[in-house]
PDB file of N, CA and C in Angstrom:
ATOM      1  N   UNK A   1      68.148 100.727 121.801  1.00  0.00           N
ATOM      2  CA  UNK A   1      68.934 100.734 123.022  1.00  0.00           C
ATOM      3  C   UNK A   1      69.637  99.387 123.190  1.00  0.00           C
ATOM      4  N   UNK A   2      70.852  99.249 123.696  1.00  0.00           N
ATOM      5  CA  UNK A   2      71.533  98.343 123.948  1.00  0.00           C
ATOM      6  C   UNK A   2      71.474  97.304 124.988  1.00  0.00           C
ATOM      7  N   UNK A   3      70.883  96.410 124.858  1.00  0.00           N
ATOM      8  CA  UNK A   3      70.836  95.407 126.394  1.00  0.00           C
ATOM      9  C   UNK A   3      71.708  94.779 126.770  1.00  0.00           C
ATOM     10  N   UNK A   4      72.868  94.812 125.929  1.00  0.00           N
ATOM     11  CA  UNK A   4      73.851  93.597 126.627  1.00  0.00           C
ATOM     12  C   UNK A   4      74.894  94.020 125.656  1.00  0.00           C
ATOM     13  N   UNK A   5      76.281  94.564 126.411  1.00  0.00           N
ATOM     14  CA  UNK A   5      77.618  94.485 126.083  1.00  0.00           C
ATOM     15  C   UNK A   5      78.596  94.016 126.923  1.00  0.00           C
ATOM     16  N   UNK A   6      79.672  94.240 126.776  1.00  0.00           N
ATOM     17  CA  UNK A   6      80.887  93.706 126.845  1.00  0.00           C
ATOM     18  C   UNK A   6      82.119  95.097 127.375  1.00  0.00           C
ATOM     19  N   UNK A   7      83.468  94.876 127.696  1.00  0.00           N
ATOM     20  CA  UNK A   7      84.013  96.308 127.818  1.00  0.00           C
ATOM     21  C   UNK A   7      85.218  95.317 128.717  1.00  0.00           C
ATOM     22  N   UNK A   8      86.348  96.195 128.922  1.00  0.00           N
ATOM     23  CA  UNK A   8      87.562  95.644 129.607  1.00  0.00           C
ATOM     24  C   UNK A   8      86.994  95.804 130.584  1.00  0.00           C
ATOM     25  N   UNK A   9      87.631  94.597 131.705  1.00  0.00           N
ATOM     26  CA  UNK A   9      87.513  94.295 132.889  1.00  0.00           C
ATOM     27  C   UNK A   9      87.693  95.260 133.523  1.00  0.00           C
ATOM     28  N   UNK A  10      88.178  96.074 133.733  1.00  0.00           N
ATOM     29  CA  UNK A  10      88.958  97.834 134.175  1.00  0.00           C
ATOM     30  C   UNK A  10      87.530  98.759 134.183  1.00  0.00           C
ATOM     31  N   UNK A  11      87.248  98.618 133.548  1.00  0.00           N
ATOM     32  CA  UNK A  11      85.924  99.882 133.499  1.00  0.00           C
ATOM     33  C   UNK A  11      83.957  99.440 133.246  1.00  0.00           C
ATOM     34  N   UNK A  12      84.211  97.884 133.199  1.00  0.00           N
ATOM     35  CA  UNK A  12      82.991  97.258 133.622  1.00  0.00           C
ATOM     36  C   UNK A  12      82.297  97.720 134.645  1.00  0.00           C
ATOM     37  N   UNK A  13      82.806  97.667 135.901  1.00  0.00           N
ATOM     38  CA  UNK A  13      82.114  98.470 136.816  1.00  0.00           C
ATOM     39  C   UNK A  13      81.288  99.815 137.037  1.00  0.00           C
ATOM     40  N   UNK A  14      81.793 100.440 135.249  1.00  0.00           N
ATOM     41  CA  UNK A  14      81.232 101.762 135.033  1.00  0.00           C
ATOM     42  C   UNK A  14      80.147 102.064 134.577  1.00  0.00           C
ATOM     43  N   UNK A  15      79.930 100.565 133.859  1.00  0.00           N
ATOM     44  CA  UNK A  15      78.714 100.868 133.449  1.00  0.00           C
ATOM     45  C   UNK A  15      76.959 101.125 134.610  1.00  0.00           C
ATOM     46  N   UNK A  16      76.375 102.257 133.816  1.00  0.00           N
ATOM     47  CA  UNK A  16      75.151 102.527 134.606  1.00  0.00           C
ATOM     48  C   UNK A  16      74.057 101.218 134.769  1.00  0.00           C
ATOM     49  N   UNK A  17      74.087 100.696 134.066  1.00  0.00           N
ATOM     50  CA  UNK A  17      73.039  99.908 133.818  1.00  0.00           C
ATOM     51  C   UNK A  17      73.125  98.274 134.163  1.00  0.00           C
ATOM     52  N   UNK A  18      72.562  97.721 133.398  1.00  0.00           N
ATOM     53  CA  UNK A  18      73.021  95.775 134.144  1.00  0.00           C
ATOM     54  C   UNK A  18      73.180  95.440 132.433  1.00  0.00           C
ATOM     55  N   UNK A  19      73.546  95.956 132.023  1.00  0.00           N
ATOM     56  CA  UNK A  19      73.725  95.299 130.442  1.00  0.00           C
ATOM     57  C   UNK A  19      75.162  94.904 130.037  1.00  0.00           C
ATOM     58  N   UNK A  20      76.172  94.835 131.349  1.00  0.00           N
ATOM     59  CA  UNK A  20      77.413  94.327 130.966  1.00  0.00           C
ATOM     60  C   UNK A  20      77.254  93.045 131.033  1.00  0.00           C
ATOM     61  N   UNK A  21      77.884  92.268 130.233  1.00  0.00           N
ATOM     62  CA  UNK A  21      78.206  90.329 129.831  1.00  0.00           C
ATOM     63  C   UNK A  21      79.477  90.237 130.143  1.00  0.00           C
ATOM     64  N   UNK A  22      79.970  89.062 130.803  1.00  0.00           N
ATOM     65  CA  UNK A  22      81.254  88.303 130.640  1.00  0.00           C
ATOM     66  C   UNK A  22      81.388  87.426 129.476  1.00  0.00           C
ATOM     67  N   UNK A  23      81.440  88.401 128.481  1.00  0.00           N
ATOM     68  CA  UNK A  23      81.915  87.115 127.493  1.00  0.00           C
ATOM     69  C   UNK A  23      82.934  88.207 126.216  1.00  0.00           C
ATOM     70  N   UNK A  24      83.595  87.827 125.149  1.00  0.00           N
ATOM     71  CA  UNK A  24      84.803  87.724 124.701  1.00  0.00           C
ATOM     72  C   UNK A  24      84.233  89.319 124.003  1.00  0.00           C
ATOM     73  N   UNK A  25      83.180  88.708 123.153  1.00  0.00           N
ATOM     74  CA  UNK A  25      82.124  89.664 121.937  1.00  0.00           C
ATOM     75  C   UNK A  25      81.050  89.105 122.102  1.00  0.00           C
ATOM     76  N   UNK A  26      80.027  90.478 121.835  1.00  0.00           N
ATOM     77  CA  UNK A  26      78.304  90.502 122.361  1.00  0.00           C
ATOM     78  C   UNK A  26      78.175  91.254 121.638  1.00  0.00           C
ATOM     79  N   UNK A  27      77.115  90.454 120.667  1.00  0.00           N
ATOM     80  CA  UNK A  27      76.323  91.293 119.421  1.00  0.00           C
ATOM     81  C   UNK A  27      74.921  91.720 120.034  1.00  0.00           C
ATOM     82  N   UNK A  28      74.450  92.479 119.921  1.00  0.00           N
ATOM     83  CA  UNK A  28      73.714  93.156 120.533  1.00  0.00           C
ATOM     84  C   UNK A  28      72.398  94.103 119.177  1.00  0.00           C
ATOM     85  N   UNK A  29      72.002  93.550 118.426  1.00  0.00           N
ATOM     86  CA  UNK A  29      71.364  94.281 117.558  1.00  0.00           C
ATOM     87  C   UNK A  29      72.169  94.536 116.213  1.00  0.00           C
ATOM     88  N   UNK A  30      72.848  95.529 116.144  1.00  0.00           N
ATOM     89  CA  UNK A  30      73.525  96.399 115.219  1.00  0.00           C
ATOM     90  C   UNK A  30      74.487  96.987 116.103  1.00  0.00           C
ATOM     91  N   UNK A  31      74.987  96.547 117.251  1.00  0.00           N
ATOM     92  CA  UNK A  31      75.806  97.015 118.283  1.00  0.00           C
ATOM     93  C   UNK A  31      76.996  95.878 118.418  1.00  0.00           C
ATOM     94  N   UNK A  32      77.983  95.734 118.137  1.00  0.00           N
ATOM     95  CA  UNK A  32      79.496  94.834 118.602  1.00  0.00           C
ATOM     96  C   UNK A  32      80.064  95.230 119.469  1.00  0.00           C
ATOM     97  N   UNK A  33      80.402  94.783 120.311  1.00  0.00           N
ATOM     98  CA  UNK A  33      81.253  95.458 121.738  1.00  0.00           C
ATOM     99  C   UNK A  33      82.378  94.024 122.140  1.00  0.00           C
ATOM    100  N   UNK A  34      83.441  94.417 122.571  1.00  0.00           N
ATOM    101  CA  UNK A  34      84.395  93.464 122.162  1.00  0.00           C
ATOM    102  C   UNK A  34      84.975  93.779 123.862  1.00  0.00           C
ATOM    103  N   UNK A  35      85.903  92.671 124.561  1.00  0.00           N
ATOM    104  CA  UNK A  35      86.104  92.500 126.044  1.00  0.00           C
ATOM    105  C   UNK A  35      87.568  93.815 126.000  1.00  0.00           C
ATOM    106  N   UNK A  36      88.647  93.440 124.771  1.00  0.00           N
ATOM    107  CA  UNK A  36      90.127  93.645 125.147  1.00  0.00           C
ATOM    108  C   UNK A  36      90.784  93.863 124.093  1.00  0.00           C
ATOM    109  N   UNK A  37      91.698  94.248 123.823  1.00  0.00           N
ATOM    110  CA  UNK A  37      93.066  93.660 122.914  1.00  0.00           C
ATOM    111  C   UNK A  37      92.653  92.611 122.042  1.00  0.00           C
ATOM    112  N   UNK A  38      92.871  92.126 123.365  1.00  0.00           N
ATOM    113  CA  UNK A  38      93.170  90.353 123.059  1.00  0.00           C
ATOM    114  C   UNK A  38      92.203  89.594 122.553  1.00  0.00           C
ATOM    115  N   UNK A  39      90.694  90.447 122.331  1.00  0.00           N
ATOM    116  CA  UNK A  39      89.801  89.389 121.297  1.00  0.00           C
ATOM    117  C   UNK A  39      89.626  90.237 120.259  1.00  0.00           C
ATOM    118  N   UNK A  40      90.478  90.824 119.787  1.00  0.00           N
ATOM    119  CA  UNK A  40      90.460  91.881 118.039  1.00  0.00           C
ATOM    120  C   UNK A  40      90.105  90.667 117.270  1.00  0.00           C
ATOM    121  N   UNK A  41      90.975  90.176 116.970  1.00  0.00           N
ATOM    122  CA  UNK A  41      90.615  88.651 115.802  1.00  0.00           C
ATOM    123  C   UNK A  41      89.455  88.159 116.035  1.00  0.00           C
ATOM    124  N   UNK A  42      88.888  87.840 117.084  1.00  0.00           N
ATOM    125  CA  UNK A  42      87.750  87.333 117.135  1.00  0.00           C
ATOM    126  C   UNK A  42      86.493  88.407 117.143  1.00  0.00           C
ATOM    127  N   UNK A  43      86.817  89.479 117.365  1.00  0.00           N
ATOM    128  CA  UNK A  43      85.464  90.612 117.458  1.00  0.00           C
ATOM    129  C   UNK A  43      85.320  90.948 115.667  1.00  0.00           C
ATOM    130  N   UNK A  44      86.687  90.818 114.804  1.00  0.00           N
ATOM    131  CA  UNK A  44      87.215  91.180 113.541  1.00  0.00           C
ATOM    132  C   UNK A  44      85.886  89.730 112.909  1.00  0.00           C
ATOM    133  N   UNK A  45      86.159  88.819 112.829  1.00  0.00           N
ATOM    134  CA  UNK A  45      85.777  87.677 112.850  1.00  0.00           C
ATOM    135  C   UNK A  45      84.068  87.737 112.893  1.00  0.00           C
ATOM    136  N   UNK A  46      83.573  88.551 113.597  1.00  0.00           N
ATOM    137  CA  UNK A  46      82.150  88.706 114.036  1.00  0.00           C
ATOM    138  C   UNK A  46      82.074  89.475 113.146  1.00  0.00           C
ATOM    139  N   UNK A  47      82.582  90.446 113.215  1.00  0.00           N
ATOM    140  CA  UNK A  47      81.973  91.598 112.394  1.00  0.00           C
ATOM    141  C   UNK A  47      82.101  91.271 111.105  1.00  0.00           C
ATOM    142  N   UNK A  48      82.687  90.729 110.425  1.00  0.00           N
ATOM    143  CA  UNK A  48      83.018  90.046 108.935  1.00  0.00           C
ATOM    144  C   UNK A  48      81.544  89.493 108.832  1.00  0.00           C
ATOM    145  N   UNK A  49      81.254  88.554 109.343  1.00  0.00           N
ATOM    146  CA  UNK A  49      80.139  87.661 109.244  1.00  0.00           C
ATOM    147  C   UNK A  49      79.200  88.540 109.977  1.00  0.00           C
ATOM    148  N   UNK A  50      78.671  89.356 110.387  1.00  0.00           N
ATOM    149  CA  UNK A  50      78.072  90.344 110.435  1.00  0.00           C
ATOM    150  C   UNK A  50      76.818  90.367 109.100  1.00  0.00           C
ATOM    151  N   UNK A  51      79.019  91.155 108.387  1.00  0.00           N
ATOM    152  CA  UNK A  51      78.286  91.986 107.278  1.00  0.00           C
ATOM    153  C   UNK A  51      78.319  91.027 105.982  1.00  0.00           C
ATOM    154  N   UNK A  52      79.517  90.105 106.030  1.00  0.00           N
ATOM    155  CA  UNK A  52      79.656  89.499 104.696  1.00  0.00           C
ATOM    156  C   UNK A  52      79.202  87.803 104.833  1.00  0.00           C
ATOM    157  N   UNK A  53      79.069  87.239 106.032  1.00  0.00           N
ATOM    158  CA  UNK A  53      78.092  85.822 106.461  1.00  0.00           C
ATOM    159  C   UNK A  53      78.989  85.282 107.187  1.00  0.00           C
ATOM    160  N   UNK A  54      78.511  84.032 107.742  1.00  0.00           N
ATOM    161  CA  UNK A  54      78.936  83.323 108.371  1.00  0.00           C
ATOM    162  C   UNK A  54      80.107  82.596 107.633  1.00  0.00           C
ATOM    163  N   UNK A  55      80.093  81.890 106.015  1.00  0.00           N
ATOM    164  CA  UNK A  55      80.744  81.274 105.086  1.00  0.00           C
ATOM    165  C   UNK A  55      82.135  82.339 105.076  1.00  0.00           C
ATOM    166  N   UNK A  56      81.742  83.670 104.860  1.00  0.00           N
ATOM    167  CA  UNK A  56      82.969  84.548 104.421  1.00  0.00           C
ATOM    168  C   UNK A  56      84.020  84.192 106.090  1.00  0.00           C
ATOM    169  N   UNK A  57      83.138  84.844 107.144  1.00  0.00           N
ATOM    170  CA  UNK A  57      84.334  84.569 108.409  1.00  0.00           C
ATOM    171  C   UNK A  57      84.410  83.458 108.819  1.00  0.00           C
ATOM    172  N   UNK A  58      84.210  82.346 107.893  1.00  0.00           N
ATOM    173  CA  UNK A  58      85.189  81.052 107.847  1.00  0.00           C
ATOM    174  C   UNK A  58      86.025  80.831 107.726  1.00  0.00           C
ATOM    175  N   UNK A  59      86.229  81.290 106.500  1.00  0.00           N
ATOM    176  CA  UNK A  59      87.548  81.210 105.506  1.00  0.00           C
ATOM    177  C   UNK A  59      88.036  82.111 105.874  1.00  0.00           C
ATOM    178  N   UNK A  60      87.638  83.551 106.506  1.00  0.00           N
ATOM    179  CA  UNK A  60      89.038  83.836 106.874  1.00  0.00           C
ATOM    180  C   UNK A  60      89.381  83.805 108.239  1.00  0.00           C
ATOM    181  N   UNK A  61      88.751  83.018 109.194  1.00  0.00           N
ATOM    182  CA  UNK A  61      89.312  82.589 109.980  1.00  0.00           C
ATOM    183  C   UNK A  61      90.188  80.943 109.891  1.00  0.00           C
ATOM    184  N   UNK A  62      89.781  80.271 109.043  1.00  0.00           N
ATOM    185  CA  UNK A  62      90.797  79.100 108.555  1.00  0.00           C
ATOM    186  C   UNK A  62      92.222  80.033 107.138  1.00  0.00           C
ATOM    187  N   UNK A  63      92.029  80.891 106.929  1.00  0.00           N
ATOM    188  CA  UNK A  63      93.102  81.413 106.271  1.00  0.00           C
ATOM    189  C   UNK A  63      94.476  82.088 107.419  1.00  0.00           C
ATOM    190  N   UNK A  64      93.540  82.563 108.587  1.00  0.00           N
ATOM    191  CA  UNK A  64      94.740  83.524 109.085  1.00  0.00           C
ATOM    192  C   UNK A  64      94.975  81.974 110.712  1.00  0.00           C
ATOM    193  N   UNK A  65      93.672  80.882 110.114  1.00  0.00           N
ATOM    194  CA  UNK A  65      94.980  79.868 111.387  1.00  0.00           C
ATOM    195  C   UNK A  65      94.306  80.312 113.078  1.00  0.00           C
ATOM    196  N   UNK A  66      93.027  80.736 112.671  1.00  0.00           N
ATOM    197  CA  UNK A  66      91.857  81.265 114.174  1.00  0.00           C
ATOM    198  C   UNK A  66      91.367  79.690 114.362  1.00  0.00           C
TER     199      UNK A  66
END
């Protein structure tokens, strides 16, 4: 079960439970939940290093200039 996500400002209020966060991306287990739009690169970024490490979404966040 999920204790803590994330969701656009717009439909936060929907959630049932108290497990919404103010923050950009909230890893949550095996769960990513991302705020908007506007943090794709950075939720992209998590999930890289997720699966491929911290070293891999380095480089490609110093490749694409994050």
């Amino acid at each position: 079960m999920v204790k803590k996500a994330t969701t656009h400002p717009v439909v936060s209020n929907k959630l049932l439970d108290q497990s919404h966060v103010e923050h950009r991306v909230v890893v949550d287990g095996n769960v990513i939940t991302s705020r908007a739009p506007g943090t794709a690169m950075e939720f992209s970024l998590v999930i890289v290093g997720k699966f491929y490490g911290r070293e891999k979404a380095l480089q490609l966040a110093k490749a694409t200039l994050v």
